[in-house]
Protein backbone atom coordinates (compact mmCIF):
# COMPACT_ATOMS: atom_id res chain seq x y z
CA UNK A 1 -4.98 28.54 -4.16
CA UNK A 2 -3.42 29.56 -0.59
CA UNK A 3 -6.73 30.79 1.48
CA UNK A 4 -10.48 31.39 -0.33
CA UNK A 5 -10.80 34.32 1.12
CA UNK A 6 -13.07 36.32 -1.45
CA UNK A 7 -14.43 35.36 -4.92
CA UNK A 8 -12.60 38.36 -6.47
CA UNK A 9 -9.87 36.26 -6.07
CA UNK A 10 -10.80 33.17 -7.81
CA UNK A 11 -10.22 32.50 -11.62
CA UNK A 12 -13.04 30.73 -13.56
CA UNK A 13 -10.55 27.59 -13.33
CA UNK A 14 -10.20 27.29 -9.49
CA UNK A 15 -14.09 27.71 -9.52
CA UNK A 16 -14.47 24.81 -12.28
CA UNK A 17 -11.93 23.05 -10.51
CA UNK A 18 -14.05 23.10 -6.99
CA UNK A 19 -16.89 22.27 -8.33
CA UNK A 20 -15.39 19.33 -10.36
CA UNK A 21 -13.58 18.10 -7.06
CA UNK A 22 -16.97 18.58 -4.73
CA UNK A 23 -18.67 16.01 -7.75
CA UNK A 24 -16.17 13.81 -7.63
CA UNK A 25 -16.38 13.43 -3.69
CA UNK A 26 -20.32 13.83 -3.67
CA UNK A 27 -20.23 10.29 -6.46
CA UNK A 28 -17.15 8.70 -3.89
CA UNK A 29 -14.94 8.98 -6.85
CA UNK A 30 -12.49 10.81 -4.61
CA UNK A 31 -12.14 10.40 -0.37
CA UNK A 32 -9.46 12.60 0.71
CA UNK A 33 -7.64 11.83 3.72
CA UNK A 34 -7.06 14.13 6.58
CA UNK A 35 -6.29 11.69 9.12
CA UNK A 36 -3.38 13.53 10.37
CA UNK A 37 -4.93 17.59 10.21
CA UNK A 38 -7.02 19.26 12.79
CA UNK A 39 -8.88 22.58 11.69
CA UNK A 40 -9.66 25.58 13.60
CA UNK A 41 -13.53 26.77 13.65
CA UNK A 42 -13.31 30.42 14.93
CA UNK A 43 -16.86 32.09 14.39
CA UNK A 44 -17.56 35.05 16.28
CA UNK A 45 -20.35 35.78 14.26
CA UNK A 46 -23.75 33.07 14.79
CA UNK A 47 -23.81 30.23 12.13
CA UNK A 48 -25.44 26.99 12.02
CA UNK A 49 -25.42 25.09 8.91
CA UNK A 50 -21.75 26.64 7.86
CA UNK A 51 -20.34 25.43 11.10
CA UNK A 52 -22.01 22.39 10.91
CA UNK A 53 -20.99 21.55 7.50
CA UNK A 54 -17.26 22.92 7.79
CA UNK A 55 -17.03 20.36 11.06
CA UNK A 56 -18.76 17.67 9.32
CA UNK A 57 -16.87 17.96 5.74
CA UNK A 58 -12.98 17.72 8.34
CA UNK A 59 -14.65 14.53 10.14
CA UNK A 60 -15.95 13.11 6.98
CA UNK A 61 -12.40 13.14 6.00
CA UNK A 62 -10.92 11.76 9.15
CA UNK A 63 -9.51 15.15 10.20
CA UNK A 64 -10.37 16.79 13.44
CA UNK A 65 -11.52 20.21 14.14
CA UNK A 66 -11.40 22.59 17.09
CA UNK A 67 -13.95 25.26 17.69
CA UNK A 68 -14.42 28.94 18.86
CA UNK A 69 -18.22 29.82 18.81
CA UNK A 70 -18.56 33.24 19.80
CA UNK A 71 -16.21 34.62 22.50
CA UNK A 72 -17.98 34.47 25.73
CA UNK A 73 -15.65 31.86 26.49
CA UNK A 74 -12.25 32.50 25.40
CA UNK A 75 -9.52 34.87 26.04
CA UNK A 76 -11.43 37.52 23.55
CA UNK A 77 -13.60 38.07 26.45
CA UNK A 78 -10.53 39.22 28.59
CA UNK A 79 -9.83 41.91 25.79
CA UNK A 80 -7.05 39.34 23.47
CA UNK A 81 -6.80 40.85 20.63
CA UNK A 82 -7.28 39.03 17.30
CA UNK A 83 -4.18 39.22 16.36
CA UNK A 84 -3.35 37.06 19.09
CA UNK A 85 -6.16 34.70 18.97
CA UNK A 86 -5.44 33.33 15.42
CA UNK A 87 -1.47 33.42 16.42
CA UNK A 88 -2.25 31.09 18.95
CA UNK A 89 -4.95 29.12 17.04
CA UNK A 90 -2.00 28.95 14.21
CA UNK A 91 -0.03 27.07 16.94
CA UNK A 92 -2.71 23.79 17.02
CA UNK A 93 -3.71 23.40 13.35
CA UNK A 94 -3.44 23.07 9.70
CA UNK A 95 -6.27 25.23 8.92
CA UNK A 96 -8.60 28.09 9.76
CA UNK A 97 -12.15 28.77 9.32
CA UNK A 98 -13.08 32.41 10.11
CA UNK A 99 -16.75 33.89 10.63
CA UNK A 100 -16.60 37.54 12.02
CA UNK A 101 -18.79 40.41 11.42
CA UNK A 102 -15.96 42.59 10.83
CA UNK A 103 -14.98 43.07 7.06
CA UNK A 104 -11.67 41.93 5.81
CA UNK A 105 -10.91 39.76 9.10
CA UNK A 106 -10.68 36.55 7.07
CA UNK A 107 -8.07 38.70 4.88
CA UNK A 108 -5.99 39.98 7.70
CA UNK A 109 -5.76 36.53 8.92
CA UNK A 110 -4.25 35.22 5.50
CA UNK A 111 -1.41 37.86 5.43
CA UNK A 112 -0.12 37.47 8.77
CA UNK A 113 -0.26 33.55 9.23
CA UNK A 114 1.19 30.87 7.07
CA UNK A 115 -1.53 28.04 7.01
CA UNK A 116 -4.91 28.29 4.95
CA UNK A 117 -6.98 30.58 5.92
CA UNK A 118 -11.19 30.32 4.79
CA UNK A 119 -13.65 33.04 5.16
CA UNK A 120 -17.00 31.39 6.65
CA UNK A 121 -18.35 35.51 6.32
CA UNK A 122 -16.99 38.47 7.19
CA UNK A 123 -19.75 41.63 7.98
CA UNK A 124 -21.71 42.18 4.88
CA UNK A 125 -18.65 41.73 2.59
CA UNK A 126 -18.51 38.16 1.38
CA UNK A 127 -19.11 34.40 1.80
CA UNK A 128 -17.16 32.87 -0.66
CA UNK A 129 -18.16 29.20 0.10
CA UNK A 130 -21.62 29.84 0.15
CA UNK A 131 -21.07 31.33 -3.41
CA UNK A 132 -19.26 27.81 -4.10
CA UNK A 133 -21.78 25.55 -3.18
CA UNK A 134 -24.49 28.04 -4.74
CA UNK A 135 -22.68 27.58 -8.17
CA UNK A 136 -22.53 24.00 -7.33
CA UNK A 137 -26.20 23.57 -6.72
CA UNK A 138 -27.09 25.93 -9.85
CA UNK A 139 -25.01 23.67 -12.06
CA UNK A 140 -26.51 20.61 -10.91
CA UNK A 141 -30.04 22.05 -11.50
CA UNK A 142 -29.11 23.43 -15.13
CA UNK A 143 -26.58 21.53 -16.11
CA UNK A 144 -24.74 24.49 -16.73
CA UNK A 145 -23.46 28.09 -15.06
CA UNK A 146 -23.59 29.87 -18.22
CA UNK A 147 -25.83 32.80 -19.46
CA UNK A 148 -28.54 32.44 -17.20
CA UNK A 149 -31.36 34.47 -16.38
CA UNK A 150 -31.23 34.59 -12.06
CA UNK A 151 -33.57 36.67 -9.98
CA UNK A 152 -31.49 38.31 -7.04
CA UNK A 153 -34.63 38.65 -4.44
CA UNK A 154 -34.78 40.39 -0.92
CA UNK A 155 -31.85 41.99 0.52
CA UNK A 156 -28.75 42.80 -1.75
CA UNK A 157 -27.17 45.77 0.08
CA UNK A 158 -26.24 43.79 3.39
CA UNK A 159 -26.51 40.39 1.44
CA UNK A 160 -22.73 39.37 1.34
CA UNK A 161 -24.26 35.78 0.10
CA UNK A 162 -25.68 38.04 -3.24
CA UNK A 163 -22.33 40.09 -3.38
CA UNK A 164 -20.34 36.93 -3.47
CA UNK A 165 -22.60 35.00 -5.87
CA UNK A 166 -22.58 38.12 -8.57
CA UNK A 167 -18.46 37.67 -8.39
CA UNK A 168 -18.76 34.41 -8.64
CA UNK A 169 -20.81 34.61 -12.22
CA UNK A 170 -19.36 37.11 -13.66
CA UNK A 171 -17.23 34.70 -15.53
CA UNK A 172 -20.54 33.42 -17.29
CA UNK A 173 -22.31 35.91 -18.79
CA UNK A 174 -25.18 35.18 -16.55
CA UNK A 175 -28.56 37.89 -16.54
CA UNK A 176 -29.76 39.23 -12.82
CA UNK A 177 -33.14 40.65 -12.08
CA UNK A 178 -32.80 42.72 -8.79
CA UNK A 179 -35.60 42.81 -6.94
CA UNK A 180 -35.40 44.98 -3.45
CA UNK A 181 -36.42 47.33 -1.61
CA UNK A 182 -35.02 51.12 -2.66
CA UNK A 183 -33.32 51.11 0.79
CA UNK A 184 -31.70 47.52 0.15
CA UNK A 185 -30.73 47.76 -3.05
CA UNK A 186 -27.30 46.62 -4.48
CA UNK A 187 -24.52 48.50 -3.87
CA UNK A 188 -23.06 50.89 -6.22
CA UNK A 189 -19.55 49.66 -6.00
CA UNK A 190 -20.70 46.34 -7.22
CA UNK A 191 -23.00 47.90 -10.45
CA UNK A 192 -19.96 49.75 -11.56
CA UNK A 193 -17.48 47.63 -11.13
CA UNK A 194 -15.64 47.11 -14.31
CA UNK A 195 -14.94 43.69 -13.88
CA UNK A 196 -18.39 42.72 -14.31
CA UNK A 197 -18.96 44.25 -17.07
CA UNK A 198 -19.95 41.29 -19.25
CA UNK A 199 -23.03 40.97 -16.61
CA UNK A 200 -26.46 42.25 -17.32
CA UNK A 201 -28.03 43.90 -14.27
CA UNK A 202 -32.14 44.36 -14.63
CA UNK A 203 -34.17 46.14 -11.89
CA UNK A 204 -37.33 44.88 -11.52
CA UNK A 205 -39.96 45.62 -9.07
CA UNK A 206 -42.64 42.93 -10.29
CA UNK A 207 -41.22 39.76 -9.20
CA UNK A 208 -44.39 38.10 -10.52
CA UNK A 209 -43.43 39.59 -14.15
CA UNK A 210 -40.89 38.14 -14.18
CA UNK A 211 -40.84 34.61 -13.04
CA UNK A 212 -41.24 33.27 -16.82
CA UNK A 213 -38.20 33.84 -17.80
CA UNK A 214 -35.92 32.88 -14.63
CA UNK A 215 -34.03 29.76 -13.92
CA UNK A 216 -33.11 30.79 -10.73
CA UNK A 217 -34.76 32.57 -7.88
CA UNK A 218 -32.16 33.37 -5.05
CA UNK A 219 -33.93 34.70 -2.19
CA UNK A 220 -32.81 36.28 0.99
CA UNK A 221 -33.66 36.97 4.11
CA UNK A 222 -33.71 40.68 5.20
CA UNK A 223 -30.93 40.74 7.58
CA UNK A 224 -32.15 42.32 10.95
CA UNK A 225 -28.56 42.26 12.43
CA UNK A 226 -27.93 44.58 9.65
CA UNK A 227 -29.78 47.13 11.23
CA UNK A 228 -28.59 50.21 13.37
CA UNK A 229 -32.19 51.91 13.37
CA UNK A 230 -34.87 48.46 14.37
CA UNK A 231 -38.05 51.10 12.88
CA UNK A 232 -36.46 50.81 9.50
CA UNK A 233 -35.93 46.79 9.79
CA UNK A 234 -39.95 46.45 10.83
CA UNK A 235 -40.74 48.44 7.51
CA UNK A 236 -38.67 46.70 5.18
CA UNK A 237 -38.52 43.15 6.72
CA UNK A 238 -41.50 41.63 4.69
CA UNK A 239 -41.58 43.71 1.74
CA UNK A 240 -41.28 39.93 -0.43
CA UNK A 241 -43.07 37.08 0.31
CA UNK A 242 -42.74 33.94 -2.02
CA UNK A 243 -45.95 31.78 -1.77
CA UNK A 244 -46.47 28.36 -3.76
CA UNK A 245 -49.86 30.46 -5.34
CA UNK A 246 -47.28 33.14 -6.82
CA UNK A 247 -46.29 30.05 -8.65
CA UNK A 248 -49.23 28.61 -9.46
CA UNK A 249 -50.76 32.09 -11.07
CA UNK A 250 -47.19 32.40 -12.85
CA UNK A 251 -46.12 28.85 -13.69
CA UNK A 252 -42.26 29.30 -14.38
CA UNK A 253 -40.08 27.22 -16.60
CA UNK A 254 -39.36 23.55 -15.86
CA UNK A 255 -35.61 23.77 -14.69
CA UNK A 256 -36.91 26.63 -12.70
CA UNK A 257 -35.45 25.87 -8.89
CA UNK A 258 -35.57 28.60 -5.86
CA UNK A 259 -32.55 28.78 -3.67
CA UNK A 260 -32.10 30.49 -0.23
CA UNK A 261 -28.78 30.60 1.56
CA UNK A 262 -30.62 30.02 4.91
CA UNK A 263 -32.02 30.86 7.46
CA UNK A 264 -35.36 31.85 6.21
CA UNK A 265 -37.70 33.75 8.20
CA UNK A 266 -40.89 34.28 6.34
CA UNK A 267 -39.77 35.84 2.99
CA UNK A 268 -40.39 31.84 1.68
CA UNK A 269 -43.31 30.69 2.82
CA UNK A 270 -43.14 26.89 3.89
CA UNK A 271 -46.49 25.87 1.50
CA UNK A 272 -43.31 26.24 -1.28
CA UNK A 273 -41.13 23.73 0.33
CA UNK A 274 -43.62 20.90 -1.46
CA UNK A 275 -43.83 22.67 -4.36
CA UNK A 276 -40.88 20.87 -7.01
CA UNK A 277 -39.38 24.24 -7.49
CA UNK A 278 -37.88 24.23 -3.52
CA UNK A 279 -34.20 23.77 -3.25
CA UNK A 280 -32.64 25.03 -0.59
CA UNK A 281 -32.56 22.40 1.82
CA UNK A 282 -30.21 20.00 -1.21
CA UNK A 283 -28.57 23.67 -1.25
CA UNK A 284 -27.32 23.32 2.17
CA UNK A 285 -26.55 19.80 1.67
CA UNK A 286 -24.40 20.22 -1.12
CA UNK A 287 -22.36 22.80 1.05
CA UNK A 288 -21.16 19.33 2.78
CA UNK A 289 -19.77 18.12 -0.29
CA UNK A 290 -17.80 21.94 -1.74
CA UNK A 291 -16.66 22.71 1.87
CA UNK A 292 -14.76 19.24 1.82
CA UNK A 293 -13.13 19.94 -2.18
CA UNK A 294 -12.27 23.33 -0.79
CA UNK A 295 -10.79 21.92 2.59
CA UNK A 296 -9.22 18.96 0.77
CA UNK A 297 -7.75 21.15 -2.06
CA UNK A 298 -6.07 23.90 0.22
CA UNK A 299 -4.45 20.80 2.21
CA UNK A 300 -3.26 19.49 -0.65
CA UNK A 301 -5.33 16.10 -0.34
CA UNK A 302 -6.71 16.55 -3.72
């Protein structure tokens, strides 16, 4: 691996291999050392816990990072182009993280520069790492990625998190329940995409239904930054609600676990965050722990 730009790209191995690595630094097995690298942070797109665990995973190796976070204060704001921002970057570090809303920035980046190159997000497209730490949290939970039943909850047209994380299984043979709106429904390009054709896609619009047979409920938030038209985000924006009662009236499974990319707004209500099903917050810790593997392997200190 050069750059994880996209989960396309990824063979079942380098995703085994991740994982395997994040484990092996998670149990101390492994401490790579970055002592002598210093990664770039560019996010022109708002982030918390993916900045946050990008600049903790460098420190936690001894590397150093620096950090654009949003472009009110660089040279963007005096109309550099991007071009020239990351050719400049380039000139400081060993590495890049990239968050933009535009689609395929991460990707433009990686053909024109010749250090690693990460996608933190680009638009609605993907969020590869996410994915990675998402399969990394699944396997801990069920001991296993493959064939699966997951419920895909929320929004999965603008949801690059759920358009990443379908990529990411399809090596598996994993089940999905879809459960959206009609107006935020998966996109077409992903249901007919011939590469994933060893997935099974089920639309459901009874979430309670179906909670029996899950392992995994991956909820999202709808995305209100999404949004050109703010009358359609008001209908839409609490079409699910997950309550601890929902579970409670339809006990699920024992492995069952609920996981949320983050941030939440109300589609998971916070009376489910006691409940033994929550998992998001060990979710986002666990991105520490695959953001340093990922870091460590592209850098070749691993």
């Amino acid at each position: 691996m050069k750059h994880v730009i996209s989960m396309r790209d990824l063979a079942k191995r380098d995703i085994l291999l991740l994982l395997d690595l994040a484990g092996k630094i998670e149990k101390k097995e492994l401490r790579p050392d970055l002592s002598d690298k210093v990664a770039a942070l560019l996010f022109y797109e708002p982030s918390t816990r993916t900045v946050f665990s990008f600049d903790t995973a460098v420190k936690r190796m001894g590397g150093k990072t620096i950090q654009m976070i949003g472009s009110e204060s660089s040279s963007v704001k005096k109309g550099e182009s991007f071009s020239d921002t990351i050719n400049v970057v380039r000139q400081y570090v060993d590495l890049i993280v990239i968050r933009s809303v535009i689609e395929g920035a991460a990707r433009y980046a990686s053909e024109i520069l010749d250090i690693p190159i990460i996608n933190a997000g680009d638009g609605s497209n993907q969020h590869p790492t996410q994915t990675l730490l998402d399969l990394y949290s699944i396997q801990k939970t069920q001991s296993t990625l493959s064939n699966l039943h997951i419920a895909l909850v929320g929004d999965l047209r603008f949801g690059r998190t759920i358009h990443s994380l379908v990529y990411g299984l399809s090596h598996f043979g994993v089940t999905f329940y879809l459960v959206s709106p009609r107006h935020l429904k998966i996109p077409d390009y992903i249901r007919n995409d011939k590469s994933l054709a060893n997935i099974k896609f089920i639309e459901s619009d009874n979430l309670a239904e179906i909670i029996p047979t899950l392992d995994i409920m991956y909820v999202t938030r709808v995305q209100k930054e999404r949004f050109a038209d703010p009358v359609e985000y008001e209908q839409l924006k609490n079409s699910y609600q997950i309550t601890a009662r929902l579970f409670k009236e339809h006990p699920p499974k024992e492995n069952f676990k609920i996981l949320h990319p983050l941030p939440r707004v109300n589609e998971i209500t916070t009376d489910v965050d006691s409940t033994p099903y929550a998992y998001y917050f060990h979710q986002a810790r666990n991105g520490l722990f695959v953001r340093q593997a990922i870091i460590a392997n592209l850098l070749g200190a691993a």
